[in-house]
PDB file of N, CA and C in Angstrom:
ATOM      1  N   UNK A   1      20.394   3.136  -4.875  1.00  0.00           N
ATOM      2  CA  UNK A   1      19.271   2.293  -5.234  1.00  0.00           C
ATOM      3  C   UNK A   1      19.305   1.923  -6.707  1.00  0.00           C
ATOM      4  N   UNK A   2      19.430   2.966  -7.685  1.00  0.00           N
ATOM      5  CA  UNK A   2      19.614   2.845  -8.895  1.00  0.00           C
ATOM      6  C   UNK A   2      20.274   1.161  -9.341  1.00  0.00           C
ATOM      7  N   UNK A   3      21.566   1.056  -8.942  1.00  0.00           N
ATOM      8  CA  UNK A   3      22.679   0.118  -9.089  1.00  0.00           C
ATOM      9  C   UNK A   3      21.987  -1.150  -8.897  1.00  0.00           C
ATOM     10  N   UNK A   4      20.905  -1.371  -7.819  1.00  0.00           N
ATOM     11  CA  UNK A   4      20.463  -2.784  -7.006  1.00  0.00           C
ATOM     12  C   UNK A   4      19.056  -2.721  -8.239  1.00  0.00           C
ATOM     13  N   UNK A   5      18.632  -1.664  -8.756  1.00  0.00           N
ATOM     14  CA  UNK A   5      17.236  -2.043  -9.970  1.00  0.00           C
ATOM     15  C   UNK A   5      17.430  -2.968 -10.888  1.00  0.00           C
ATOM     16  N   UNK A   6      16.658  -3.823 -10.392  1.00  0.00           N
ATOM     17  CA  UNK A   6      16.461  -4.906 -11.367  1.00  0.00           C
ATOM     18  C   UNK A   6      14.990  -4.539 -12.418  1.00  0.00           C
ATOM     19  N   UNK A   7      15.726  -4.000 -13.733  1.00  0.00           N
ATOM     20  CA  UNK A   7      14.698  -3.151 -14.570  1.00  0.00           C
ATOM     21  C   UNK A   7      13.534  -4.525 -15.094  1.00  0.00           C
ATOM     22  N   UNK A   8      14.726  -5.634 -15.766  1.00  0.00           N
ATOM     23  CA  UNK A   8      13.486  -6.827 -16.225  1.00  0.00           C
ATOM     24  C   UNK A   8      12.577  -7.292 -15.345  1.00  0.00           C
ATOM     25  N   UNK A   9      12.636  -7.273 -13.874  1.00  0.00           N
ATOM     26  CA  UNK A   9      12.060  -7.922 -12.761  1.00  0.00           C
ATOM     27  C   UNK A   9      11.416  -6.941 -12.622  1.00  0.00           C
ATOM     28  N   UNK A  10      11.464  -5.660 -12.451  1.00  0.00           N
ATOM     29  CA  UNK A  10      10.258  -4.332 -12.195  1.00  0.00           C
ATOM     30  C   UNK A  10       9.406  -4.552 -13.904  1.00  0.00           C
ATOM     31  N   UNK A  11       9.653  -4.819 -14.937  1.00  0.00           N
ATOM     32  CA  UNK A  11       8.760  -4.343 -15.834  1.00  0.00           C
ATOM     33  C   UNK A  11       7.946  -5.792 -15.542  1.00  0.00           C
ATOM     34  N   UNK A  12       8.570  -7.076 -14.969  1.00  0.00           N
ATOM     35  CA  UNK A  12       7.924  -8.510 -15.276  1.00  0.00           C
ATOM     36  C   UNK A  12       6.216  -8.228 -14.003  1.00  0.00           C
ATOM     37  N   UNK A  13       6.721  -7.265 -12.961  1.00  0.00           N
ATOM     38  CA  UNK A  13       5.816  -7.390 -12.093  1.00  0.00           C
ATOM     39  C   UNK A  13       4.905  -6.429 -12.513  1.00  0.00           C
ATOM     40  N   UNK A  14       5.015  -5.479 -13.410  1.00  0.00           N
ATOM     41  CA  UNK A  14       3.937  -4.670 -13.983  1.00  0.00           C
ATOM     42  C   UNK A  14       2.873  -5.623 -15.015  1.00  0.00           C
ATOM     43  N   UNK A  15       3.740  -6.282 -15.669  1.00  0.00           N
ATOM     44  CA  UNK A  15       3.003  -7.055 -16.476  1.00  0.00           C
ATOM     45  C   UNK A  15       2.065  -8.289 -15.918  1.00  0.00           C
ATOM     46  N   UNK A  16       2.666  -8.707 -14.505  1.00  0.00           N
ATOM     47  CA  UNK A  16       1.843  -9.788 -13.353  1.00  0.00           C
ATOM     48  C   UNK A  16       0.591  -8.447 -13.192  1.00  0.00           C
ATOM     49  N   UNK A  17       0.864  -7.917 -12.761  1.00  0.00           N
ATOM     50  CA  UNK A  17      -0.169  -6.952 -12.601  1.00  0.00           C
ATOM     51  C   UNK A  17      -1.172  -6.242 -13.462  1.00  0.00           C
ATOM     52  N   UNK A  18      -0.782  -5.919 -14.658  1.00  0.00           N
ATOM     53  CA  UNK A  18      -1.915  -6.222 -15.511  1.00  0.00           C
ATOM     54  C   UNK A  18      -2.668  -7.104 -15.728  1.00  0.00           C
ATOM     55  N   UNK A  19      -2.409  -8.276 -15.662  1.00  0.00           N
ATOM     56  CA  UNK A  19      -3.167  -9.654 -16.230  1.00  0.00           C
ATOM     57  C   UNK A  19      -4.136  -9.920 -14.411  1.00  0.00           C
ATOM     58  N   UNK A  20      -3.129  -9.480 -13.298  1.00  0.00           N
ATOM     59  CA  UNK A  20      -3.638  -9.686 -12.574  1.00  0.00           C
ATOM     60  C   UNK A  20      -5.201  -8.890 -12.068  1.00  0.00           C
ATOM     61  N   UNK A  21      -5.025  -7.673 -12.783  1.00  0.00           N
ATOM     62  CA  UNK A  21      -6.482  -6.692 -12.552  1.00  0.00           C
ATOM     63  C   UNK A  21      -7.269  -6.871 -13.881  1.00  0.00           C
ATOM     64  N   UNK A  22      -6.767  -8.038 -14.824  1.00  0.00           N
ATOM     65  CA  UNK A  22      -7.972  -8.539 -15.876  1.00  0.00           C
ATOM     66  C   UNK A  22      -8.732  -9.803 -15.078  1.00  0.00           C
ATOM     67  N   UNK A  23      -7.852 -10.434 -14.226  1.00  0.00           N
ATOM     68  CA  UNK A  23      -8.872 -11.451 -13.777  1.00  0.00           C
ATOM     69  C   UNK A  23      -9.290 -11.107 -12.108  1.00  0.00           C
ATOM     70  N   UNK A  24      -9.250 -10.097 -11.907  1.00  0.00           N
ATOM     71  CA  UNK A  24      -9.990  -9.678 -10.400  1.00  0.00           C
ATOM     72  C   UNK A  24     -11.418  -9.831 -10.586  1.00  0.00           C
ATOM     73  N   UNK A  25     -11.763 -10.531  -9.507  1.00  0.00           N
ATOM     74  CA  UNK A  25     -12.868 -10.953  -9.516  1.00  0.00           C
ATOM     75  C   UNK A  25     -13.779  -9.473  -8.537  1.00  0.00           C
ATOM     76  N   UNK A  26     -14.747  -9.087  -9.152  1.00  0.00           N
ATOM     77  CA  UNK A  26     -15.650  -8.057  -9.000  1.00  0.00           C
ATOM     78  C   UNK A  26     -16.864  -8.195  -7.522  1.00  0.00           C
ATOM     79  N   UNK A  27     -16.532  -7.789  -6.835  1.00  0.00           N
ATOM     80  CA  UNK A  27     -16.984  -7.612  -5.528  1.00  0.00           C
ATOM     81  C   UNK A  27     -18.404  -7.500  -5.582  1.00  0.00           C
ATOM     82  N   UNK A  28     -19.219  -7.670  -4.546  1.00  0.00           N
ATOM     83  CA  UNK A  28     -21.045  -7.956  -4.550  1.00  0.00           C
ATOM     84  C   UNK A  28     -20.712  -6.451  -3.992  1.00  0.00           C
ATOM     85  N   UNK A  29     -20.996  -5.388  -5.237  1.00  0.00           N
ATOM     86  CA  UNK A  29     -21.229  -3.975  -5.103  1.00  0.00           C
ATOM     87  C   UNK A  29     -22.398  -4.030  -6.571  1.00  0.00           C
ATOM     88  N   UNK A  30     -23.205  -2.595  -6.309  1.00  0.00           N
ATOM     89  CA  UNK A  30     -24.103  -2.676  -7.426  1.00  0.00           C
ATOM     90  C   UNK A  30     -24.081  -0.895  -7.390  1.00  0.00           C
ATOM     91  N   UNK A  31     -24.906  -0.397  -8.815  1.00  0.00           N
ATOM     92  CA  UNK A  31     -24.944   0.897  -8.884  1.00  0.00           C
ATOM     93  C   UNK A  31     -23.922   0.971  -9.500  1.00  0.00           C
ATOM     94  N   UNK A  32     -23.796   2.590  -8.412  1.00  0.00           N
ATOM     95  CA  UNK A  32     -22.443   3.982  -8.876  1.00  0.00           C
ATOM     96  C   UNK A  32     -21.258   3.096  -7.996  1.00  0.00           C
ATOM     97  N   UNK A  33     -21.010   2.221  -6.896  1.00  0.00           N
ATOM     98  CA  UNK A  33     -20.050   1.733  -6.610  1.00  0.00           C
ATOM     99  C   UNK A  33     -19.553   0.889  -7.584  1.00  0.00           C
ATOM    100  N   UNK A  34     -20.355   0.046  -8.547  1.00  0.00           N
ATOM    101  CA  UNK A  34     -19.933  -1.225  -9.176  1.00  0.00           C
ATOM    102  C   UNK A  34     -19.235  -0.288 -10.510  1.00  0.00           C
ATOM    103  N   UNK A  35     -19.968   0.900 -11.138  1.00  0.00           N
ATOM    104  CA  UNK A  35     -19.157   1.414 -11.773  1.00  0.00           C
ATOM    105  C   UNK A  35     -18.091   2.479 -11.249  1.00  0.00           C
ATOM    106  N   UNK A  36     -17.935   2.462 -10.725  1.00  0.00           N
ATOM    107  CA  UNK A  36     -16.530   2.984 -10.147  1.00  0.00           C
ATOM    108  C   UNK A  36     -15.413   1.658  -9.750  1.00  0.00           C
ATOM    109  N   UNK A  37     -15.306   0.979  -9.312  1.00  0.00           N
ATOM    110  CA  UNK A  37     -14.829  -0.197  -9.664  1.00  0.00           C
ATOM    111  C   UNK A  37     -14.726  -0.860 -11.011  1.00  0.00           C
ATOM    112  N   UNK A  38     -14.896  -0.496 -11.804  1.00  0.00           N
ATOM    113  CA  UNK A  38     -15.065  -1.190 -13.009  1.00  0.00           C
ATOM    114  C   UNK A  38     -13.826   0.086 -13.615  1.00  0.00           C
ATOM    115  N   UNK A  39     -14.271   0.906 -13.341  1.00  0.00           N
ATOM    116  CA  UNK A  39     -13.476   2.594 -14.030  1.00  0.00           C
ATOM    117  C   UNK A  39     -12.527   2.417 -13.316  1.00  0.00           C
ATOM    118  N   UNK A  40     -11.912   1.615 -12.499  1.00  0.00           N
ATOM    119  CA  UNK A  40     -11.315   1.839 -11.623  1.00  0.00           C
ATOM    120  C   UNK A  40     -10.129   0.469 -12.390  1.00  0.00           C
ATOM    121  N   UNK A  41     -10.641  -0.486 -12.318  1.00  0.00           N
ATOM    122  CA  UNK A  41      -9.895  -1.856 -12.951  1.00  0.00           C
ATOM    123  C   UNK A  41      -9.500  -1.406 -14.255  1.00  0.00           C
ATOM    124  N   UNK A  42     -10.129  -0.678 -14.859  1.00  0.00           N
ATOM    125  CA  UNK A  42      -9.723  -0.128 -16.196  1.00  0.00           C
ATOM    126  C   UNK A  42      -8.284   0.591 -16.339  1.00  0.00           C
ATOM    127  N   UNK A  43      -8.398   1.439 -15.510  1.00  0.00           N
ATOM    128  CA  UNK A  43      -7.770   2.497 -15.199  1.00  0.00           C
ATOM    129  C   UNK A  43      -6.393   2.052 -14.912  1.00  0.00           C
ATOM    130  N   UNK A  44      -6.293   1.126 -13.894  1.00  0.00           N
ATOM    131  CA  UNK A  44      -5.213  -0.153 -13.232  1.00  0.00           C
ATOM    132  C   UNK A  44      -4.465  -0.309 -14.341  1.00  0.00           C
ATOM    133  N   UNK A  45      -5.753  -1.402 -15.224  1.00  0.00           N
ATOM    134  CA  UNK A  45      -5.071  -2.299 -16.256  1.00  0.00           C
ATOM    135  C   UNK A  45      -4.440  -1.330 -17.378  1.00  0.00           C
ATOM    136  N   UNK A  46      -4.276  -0.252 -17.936  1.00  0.00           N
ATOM    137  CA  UNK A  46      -4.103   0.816 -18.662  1.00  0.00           C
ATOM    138  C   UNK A  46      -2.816   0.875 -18.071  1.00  0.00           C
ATOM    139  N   UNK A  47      -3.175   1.337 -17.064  1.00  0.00           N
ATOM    140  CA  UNK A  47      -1.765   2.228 -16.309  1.00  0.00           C
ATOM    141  C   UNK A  47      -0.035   0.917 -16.244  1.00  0.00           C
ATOM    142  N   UNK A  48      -0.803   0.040 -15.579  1.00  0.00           N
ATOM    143  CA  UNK A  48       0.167  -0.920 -15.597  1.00  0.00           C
ATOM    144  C   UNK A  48       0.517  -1.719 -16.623  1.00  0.00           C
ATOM    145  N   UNK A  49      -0.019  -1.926 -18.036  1.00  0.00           N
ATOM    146  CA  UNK A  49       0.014  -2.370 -18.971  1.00  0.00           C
ATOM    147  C   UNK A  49       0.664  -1.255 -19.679  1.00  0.00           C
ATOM    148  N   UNK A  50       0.913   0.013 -20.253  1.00  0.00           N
ATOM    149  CA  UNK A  50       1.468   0.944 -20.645  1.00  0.00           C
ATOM    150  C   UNK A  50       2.855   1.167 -19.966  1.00  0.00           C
ATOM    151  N   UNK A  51       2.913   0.764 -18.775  1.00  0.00           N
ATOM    152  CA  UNK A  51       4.594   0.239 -18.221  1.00  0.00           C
ATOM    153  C   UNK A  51       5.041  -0.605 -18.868  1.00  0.00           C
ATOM    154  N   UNK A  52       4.203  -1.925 -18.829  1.00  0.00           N
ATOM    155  CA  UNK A  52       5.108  -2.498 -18.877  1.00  0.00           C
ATOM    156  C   UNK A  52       5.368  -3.059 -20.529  1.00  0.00           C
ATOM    157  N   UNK A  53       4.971  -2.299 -21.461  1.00  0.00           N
ATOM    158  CA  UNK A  53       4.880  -2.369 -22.830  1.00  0.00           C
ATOM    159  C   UNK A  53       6.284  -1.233 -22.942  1.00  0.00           C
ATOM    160  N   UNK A  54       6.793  -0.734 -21.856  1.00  0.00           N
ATOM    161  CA  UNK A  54       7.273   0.554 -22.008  1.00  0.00           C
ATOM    162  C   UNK A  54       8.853  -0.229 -22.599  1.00  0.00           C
ATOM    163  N   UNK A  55       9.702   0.859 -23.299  1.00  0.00           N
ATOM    164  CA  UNK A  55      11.070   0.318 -23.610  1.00  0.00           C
ATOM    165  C   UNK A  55      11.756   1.242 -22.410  1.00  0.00           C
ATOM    166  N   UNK A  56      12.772   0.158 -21.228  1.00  0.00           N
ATOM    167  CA  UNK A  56      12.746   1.439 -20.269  1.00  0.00           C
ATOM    168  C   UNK A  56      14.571   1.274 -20.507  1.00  0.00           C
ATOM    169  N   UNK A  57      15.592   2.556 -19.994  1.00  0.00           N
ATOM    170  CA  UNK A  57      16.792   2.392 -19.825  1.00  0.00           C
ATOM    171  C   UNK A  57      17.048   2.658 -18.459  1.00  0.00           C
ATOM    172  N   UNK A  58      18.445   2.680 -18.488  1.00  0.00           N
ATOM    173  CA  UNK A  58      18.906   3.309 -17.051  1.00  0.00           C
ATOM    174  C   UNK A  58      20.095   3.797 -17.186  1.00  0.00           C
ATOM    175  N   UNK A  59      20.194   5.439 -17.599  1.00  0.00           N
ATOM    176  CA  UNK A  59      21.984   5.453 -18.044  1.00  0.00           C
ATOM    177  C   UNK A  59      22.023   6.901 -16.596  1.00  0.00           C
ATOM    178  N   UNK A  60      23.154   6.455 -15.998  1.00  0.00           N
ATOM    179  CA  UNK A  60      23.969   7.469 -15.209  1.00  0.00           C
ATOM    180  C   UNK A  60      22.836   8.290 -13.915  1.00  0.00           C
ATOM    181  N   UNK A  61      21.914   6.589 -13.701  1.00  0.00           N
ATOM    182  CA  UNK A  61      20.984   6.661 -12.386  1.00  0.00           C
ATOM    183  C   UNK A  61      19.306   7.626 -13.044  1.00  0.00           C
ATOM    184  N   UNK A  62      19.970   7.500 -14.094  1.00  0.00           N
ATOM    185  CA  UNK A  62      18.555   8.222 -14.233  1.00  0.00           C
ATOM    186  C   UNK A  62      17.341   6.861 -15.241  1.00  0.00           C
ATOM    187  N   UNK A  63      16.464   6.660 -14.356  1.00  0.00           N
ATOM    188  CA  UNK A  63      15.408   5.607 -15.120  1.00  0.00           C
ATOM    189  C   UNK A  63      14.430   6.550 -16.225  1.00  0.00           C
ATOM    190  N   UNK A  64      14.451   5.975 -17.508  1.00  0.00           N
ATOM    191  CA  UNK A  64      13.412   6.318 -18.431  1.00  0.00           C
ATOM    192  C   UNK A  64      12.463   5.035 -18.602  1.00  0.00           C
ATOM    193  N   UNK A  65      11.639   5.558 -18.981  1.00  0.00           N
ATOM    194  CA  UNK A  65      10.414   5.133 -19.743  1.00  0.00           C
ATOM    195  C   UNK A  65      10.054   5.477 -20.750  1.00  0.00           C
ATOM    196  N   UNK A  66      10.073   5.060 -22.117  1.00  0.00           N
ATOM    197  CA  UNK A  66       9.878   5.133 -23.138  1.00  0.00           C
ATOM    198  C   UNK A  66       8.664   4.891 -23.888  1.00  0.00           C
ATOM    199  N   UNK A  67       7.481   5.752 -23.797  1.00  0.00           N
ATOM    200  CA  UNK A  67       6.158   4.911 -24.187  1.00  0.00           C
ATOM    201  C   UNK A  67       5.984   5.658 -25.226  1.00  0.00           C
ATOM    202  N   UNK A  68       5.617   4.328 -26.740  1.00  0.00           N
ATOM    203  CA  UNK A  68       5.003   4.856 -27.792  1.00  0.00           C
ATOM    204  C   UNK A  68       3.717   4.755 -27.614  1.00  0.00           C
ATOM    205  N   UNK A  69       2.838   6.005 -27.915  1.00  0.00           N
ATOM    206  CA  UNK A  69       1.659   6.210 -28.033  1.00  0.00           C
ATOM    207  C   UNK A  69       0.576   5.810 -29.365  1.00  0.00           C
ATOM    208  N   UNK A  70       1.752   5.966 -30.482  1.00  0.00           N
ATOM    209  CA  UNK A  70       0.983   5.972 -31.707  1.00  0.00           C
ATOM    210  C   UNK A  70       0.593   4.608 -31.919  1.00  0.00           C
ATOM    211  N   UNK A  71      -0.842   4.517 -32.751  1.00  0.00           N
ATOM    212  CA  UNK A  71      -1.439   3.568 -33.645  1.00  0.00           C
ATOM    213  C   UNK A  71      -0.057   2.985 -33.817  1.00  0.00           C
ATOM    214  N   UNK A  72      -0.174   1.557 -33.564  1.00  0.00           N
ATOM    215  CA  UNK A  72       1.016   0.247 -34.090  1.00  0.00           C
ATOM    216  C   UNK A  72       1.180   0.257 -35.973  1.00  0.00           C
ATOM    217  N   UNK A  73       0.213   0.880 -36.517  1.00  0.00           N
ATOM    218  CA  UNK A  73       0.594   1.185 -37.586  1.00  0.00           C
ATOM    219  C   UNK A  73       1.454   2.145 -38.768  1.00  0.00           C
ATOM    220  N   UNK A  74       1.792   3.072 -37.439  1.00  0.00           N
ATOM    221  CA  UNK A  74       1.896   4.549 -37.612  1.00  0.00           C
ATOM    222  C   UNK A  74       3.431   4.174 -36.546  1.00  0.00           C
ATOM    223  N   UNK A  75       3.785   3.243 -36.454  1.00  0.00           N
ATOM    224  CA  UNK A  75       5.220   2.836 -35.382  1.00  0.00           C
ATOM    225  C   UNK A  75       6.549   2.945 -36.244  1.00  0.00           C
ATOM    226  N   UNK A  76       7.623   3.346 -36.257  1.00  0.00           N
ATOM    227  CA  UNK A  76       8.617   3.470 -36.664  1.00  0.00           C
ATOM    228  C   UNK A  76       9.719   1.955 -36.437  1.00  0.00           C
TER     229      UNK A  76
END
């Protein structure tokens, strides 16, 4: 499987996917459902946006992910 990863095409669909759970449109829920959905889109957009910001390799079948955490100011 390794060999057939197409790494730019997996990070391009993380990044469709972030933008895609910024414009999800919010369901006729109200309350503790509407915030859980909301914690929930957050959560999405975080997760899949932190991929795909990621610097990833692929040496000898093994996939990394490379995520800097620090303040962009504090970046090497």
């Amino acid at each position: 499987m390794a060999e057939s990863l197409d790494i730019d095409a997996m990070i391009a669909r993380f990044r469709e996917r972030a933008a895609a759970v910024k414009k999800r449109n919010l369901p006729p829920v109200a309350g503790e459902e509407r915030q859980r959905f909301l914690k929930q889109a957050q959560e999405d957009f975080m997760d899949f946006a932190i991929i795909a910001d990621s610097q990833v390799s692929l040496e000898d079948g093994v996939l990394t992910l490379r995520i800097d955490l620090r303040p962009a100011d504090q970046r090497g």
